[in-house]
Protein backbone atom coordinates (compact mmCIF):
# COMPACT_ATOMS: atom_id res chain seq x y z
CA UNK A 1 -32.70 -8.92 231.45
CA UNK A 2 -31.90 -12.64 230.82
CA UNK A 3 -31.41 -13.73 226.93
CA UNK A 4 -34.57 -15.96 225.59
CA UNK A 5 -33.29 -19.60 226.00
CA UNK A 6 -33.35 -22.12 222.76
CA UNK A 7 -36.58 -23.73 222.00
CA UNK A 8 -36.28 -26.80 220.88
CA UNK A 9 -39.38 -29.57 220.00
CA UNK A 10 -38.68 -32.89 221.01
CA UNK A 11 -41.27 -35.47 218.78
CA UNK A 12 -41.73 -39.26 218.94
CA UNK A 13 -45.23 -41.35 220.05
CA UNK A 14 -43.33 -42.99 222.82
CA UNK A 15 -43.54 -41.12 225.96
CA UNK A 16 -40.80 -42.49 227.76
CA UNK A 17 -38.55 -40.97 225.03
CA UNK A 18 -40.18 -38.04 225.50
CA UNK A 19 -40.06 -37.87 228.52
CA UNK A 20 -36.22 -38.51 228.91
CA UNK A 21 -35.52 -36.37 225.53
CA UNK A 22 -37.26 -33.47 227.67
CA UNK A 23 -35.04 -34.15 231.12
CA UNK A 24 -31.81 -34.13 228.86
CA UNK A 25 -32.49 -31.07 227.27
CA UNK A 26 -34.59 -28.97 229.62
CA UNK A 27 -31.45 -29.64 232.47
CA UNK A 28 -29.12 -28.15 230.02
CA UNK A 29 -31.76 -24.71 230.14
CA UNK A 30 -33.32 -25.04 227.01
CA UNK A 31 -37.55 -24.48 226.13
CA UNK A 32 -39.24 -27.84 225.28
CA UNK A 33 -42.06 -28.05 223.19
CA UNK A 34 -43.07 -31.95 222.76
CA UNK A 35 -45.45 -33.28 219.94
CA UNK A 36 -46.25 -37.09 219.51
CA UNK A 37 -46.69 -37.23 216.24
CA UNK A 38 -45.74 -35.63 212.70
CA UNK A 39 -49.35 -33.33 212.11
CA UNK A 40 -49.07 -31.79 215.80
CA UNK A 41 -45.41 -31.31 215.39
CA UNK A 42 -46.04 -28.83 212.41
CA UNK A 43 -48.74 -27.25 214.14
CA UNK A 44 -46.59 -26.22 216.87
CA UNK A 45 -43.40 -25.46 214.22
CA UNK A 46 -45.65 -23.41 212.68
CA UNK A 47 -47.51 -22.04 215.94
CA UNK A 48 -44.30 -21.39 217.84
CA UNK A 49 -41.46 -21.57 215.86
CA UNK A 50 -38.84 -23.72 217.62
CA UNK A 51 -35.03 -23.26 217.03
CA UNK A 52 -34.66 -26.53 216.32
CA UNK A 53 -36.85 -30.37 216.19
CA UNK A 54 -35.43 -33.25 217.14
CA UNK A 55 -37.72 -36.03 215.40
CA UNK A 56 -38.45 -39.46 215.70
CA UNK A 57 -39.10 -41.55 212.15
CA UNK A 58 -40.77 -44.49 213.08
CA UNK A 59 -44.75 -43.02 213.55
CA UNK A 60 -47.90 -43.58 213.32
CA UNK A 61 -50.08 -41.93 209.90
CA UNK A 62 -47.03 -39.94 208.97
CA UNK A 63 -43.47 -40.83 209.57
CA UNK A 64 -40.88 -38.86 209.99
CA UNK A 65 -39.32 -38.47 207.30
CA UNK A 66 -42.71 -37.25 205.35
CA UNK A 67 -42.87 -34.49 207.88
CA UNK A 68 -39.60 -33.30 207.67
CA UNK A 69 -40.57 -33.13 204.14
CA UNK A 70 -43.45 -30.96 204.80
CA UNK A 71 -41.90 -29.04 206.89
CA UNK A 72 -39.35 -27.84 204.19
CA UNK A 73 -41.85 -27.49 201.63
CA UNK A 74 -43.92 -24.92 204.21
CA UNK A 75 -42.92 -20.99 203.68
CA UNK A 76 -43.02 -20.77 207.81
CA UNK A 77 -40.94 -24.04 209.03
CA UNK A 78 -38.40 -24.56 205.87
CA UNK A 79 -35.46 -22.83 207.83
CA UNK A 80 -36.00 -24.47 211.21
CA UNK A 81 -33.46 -27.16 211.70
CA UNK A 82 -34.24 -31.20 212.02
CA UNK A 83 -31.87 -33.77 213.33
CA UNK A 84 -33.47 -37.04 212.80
CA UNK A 85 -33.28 -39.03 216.44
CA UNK A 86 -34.17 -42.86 215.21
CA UNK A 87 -33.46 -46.76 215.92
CA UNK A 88 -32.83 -47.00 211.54
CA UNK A 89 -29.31 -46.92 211.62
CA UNK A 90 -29.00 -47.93 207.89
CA UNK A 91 -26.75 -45.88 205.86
CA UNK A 92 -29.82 -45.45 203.77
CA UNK A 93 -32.16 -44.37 206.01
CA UNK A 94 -29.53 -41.90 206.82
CA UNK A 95 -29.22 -40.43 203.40
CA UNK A 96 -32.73 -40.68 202.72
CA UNK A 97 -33.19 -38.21 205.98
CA UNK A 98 -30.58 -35.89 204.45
CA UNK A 99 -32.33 -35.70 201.05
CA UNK A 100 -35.62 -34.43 203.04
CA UNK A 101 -34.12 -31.57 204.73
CA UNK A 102 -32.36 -32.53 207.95
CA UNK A 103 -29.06 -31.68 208.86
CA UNK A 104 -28.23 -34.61 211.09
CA UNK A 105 -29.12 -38.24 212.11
CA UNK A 106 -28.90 -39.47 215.72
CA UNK A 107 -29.52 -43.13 216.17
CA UNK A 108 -30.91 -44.74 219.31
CA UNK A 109 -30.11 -45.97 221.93
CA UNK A 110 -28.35 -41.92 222.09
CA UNK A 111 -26.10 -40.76 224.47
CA UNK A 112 -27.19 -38.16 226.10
CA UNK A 113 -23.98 -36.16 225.91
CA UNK A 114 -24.33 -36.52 222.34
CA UNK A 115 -27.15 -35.21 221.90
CA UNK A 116 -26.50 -32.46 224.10
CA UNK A 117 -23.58 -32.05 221.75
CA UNK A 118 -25.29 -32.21 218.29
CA UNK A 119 -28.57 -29.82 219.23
CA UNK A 120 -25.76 -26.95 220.54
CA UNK A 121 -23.64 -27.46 217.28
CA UNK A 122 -26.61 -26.66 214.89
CA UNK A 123 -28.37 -24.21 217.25
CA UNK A 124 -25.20 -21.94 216.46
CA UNK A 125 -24.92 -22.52 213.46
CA UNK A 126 -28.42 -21.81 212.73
CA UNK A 127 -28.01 -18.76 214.62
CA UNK A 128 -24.29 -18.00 212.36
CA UNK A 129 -26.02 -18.56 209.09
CA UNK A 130 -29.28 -16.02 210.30
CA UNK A 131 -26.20 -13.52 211.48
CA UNK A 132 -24.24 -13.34 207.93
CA UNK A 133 -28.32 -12.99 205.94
CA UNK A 134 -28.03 -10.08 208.36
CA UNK A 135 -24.43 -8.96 207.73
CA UNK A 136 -25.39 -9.10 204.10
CA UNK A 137 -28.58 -7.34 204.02
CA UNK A 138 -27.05 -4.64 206.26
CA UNK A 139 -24.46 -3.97 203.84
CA UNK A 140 -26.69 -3.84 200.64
CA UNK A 141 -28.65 -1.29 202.70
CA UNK A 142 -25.85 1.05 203.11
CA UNK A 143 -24.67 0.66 199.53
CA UNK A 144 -25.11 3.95 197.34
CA UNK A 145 -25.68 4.33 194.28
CA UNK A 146 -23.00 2.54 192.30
CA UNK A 147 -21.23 2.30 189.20
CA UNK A 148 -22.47 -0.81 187.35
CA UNK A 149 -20.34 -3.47 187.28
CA UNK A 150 -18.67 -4.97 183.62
CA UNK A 151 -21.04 -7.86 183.13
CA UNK A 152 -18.97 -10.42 182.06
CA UNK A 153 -17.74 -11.42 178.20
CA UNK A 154 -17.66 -15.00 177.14
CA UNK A 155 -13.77 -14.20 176.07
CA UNK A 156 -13.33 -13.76 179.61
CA UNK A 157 -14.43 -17.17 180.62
CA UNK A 158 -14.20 -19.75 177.46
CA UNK A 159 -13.81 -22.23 178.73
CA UNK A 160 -17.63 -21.61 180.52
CA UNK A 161 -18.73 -22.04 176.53
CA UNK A 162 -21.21 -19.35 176.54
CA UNK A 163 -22.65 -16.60 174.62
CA UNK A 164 -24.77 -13.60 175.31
CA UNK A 165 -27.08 -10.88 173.86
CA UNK A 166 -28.13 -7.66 176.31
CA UNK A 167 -29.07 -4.71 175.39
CA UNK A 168 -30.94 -2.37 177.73
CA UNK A 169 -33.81 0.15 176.80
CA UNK A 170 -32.10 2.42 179.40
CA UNK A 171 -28.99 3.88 180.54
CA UNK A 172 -29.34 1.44 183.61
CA UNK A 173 -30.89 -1.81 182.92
CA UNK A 174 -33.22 -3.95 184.89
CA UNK A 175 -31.89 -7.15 183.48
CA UNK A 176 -28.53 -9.10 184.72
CA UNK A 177 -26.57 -11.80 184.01
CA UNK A 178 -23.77 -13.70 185.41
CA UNK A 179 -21.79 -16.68 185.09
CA UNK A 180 -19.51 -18.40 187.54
CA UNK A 181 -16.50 -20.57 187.54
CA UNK A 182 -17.36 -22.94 190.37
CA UNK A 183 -14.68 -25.61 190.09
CA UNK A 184 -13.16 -27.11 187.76
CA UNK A 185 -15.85 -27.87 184.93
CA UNK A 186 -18.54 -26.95 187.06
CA UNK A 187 -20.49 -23.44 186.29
CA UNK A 188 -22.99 -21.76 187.41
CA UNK A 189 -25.07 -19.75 184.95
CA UNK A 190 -27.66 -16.83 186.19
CA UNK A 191 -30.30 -14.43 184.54
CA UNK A 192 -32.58 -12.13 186.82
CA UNK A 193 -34.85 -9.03 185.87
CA UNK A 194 -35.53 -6.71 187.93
CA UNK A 195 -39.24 -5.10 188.11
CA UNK A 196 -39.31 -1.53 187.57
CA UNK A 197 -35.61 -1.25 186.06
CA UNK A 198 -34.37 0.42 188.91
CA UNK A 199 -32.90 -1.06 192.01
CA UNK A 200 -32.16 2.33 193.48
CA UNK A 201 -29.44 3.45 195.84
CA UNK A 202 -29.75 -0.07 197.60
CA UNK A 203 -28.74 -2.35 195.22
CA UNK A 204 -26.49 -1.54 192.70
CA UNK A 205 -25.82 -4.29 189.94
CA UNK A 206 -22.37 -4.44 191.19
CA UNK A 207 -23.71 -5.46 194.99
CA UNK A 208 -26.83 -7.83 193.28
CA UNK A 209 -23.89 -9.52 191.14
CA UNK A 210 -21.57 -9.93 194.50
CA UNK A 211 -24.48 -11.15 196.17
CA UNK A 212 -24.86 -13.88 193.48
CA UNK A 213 -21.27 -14.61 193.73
CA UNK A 214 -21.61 -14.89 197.80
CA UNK A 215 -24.19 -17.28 198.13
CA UNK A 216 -23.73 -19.66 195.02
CA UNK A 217 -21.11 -22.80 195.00
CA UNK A 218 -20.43 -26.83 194.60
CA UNK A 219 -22.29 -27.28 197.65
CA UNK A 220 -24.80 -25.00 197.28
CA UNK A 221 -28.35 -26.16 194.58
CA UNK A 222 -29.17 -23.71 192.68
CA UNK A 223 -32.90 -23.62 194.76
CA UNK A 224 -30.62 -23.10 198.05
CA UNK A 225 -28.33 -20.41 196.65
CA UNK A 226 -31.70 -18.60 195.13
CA UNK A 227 -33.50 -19.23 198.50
CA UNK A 228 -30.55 -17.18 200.67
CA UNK A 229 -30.80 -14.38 197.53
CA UNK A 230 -34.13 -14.26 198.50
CA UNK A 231 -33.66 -13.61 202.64
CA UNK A 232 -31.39 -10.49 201.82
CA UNK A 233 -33.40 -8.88 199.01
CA UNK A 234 -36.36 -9.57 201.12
CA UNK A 235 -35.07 -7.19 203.92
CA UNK A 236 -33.41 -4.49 201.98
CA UNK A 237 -35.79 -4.07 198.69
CA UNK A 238 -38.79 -2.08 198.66
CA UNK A 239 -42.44 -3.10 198.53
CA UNK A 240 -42.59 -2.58 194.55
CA UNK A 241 -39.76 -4.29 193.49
CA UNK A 242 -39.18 -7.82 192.90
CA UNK A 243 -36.74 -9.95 190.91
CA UNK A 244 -37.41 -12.70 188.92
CA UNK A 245 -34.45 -15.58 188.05
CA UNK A 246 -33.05 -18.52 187.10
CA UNK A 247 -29.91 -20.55 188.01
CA UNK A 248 -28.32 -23.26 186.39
CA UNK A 249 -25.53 -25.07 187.67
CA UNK A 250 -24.14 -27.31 185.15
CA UNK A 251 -21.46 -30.47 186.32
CA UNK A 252 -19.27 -31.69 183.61
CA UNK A 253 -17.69 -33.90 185.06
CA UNK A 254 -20.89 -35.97 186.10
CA UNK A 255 -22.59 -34.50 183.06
CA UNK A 256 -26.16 -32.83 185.19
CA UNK A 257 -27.44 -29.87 185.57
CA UNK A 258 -29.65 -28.81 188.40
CA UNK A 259 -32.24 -25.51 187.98
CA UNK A 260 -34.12 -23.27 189.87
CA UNK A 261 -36.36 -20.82 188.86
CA UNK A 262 -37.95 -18.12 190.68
CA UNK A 263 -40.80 -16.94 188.56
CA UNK A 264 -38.46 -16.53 185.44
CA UNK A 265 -39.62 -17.80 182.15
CA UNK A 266 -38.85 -20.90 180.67
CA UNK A 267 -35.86 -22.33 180.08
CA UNK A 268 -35.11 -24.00 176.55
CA UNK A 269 -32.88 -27.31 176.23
CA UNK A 270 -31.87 -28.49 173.22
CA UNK A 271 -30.33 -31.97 173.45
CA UNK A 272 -27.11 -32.22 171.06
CA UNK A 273 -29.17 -34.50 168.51
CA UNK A 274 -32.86 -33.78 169.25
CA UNK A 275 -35.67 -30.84 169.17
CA UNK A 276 -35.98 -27.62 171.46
CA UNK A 277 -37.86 -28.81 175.14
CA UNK A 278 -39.56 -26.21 177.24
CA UNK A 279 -38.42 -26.68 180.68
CA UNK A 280 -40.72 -24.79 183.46
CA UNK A 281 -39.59 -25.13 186.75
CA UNK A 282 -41.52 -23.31 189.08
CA UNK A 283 -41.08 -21.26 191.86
CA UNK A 284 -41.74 -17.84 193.53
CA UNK A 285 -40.39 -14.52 192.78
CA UNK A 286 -37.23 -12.85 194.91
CA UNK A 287 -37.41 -9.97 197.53
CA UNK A 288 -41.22 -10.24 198.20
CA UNK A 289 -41.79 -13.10 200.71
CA UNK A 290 -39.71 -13.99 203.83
CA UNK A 291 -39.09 -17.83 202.62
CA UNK A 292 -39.49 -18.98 198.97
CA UNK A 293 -40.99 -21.85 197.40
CA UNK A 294 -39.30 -23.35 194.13
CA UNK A 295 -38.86 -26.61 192.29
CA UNK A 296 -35.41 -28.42 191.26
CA UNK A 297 -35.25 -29.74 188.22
CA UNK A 298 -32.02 -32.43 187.80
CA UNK A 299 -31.15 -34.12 185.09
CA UNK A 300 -28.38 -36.15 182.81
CA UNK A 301 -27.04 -34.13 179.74
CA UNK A 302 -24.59 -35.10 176.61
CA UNK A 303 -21.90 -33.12 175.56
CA UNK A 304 -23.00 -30.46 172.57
CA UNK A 305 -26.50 -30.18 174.21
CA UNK A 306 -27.53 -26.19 174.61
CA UNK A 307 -29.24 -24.54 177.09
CA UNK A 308 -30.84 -20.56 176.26
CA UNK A 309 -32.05 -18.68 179.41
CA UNK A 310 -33.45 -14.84 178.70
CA UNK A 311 -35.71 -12.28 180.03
CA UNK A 312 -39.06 -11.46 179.55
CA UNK A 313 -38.00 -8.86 176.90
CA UNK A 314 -37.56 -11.90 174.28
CA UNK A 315 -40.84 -13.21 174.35
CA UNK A 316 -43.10 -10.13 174.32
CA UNK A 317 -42.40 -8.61 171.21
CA UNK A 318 -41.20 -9.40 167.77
CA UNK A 319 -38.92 -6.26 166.93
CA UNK A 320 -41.96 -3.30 166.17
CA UNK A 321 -45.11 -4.69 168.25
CA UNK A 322 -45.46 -6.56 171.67
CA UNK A 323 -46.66 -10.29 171.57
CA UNK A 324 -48.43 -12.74 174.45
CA UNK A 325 -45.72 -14.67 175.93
CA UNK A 326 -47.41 -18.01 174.24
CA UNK A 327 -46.52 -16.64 170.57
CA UNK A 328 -43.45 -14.95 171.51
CA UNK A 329 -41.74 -18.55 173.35
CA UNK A 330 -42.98 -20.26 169.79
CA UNK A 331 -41.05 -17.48 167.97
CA UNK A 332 -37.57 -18.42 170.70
CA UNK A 333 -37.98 -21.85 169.70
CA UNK A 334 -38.55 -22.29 166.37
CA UNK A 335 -35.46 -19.76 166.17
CA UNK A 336 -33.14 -22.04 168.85
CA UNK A 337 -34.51 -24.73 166.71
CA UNK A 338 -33.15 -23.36 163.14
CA UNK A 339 -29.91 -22.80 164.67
CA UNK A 340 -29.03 -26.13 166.15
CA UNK A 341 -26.16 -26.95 164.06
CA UNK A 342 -24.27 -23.52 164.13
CA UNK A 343 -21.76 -23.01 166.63
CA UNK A 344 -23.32 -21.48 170.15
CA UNK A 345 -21.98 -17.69 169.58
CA UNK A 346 -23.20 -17.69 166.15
CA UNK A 347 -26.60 -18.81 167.42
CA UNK A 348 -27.49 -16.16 169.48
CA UNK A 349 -26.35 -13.50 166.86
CA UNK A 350 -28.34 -15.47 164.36
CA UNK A 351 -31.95 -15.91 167.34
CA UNK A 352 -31.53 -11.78 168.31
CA UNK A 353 -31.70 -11.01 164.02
CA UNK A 354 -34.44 -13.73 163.49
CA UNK A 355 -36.97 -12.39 166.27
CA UNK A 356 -36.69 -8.66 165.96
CA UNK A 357 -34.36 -7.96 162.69
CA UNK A 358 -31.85 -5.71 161.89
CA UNK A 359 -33.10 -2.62 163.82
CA UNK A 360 -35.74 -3.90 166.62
CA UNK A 361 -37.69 -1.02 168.01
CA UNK A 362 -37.36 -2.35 171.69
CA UNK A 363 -39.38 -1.16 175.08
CA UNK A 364 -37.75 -3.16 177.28
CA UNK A 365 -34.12 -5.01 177.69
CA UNK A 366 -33.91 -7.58 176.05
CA UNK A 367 -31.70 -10.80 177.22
CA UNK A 368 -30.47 -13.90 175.68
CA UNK A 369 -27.84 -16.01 177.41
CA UNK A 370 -26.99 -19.65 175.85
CA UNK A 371 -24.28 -22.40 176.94
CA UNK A 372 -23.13 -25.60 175.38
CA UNK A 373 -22.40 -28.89 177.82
């Protein structure tokens, strides 16, 4: 039996390039789709699921570049690749098609060898990066129970300039934490819970944590490096359990940070000189849907400023009775507030004693990770 040959959908309003764009490629034994214009090319993305679109910009009611955007923001399309074929051949049309989701830019008048060249290049390695989700969900699968791994200590990594609180209700916790020396000055700071406190014999802490450690990087946003999470635990966790999380990736040297949350709560800022804010990215939970959909949030930072990322367990009690979320995130930040000028290890000693006291009578883990810029 002959292997399924590469779709690929060919879009522009002219038909001539159509027409040509579909000799090129159909000669070379590939399945084109055509569309001639951006709403009927994401009805057949989403109908048919090409292996790849090559897409004109310059159209009528919706150019290009809006539905390359919409085709990244949809659950069903976001992973199919789009190389831009267009007559803009300014450098920032180019980046602008980048920052929408495409991998590549052709300009016309193409060569037909060339694109020959490009589609083959990112049909494999669409096809590589769908083969190592696989490689990795396979192994998590085969994974028995483990030991948990040592979650890291901030004198392991000082120079990260964090602190942490965890304690877990059980033996084996449902909350984790991580945080990762990317480069130099650039870290990467996670916190997930994990419904039901039990990932089983399938995922370990130690495999979630390598996972984490796999898939996150300089390159890498913290939405894309949550988004891949997402593709393994989707294949290898059961129907009832579901993680919730948050990534920050914090740059020094350009003083940013970029965040992604997928249904985690809040994160709290606290500028070096100012008040607590309540930053709420939002975005969907891990290891229930096939594709996720989550916000980034970027933005400049100062040296001294603070960021405090925790679990659930913070903001729904106070220590002896549970609390709404609404009271409990007051509570957090009035606390993160009172402790502003204290140094970032003593704050989180000081935030754990002033929201449940000395001895907290706890029913679930609780989970308070903060870093200084």
């Amino acid at each position: 039996m002959s292997r399924k040959a590469p779709v690929v959908l060919i879009v522009d309003d002219v038909g001539t390039n159509l027409l040509i764009l579909n000799n090129i490629l159909s000669k070379e034994g590939f399945n084109v789709l055509q569309a001639s214009d951006g709403l009927e090319c994401r009805q057949i993305s989403k109908a048919q699921k090409p292996d790849l679109i090559l897409l004109d910009i310059m159209m009528p009611l919706e150019d290009g570049f809006e539905t390359c955007k919409k085709l990244k923001d949809n659950q069903e399309t976001v992973d199919i690749p789009v190389i831009f074929v267009s007559a803009l051949d300014e450098t920032a049309n180019k980046v602008h098609g980048f920052s929408v989701g495409a991998v590549d830019y052709v300009t016309k008048p193409y060569d037909k060898d060339e694109i020959i060249a490009r589609v083959k290049l990112h049909l494999r390695l669409s096809k590589a990066m769908k083969a190592v989700i696989e490689t990795q969900a396979n192994r998590l699968s085969q994974l028995t129970l483990a030991q948990q791994a040592i979650l890291l200590n901030p004198e392991d990594l000082p120079e990260a300039k964090f602190s942490v609180y965890y304690k877990s209700v059980m033996a084996a916790g449902g909350d984790f934490y991580d945080v990762l020396p990317l480069s130099k000055e650039i870290y990467g700071y996670f916190c997930a819970d994990v419904s039901g406190h039990n990932l089983g014999s399938s995922l370990a802490t130690s495999s979630f944590k390598a996972l984490i450690s796999q898939n996150a990087g300089v390159v890498h946003s913290p939405k894309e490096t949550l988004s891949t999470v997402n593709r393994v635990l989707e294949k290898v966790l059961p129907l009832e359990i579901y993680l919730t999380a948050v990534y920050i990736l914090l740059n020094r040297k350009k003083k940013t940070v970029k965040i992604a949350s997928a249904g985690h709560p809040s994160v709290i800022y606290l500028p070096v000189n100012g008040l607590p804010e309540i930053l709420s990215p939002v975005g969907d939970i891990l290891g229930v849907f096939e594709n996720v959909s989550m916000d980034l949030l970027e933005m400049d930072v100062s040296a001294g400023d603070r960021f405090y990322i925790y679990t659930d367990g913070i903001i729904e009690s106070d220590g002896k009775n549970d609390i709404n979320r609404e009271q409990g995130l007051k509570n957090l930040v009035k606390q993160i507030a009172e402790c502003s000028k204290v140094s970032i290890d003593t704050s989180i000693d000081q935030i754990i004693t002033g929201l449940f006291g000395k001895n907290p009578a706890l029913s679930d883990d609780i989970l308070l990770l903060g870093f200084e810029v």
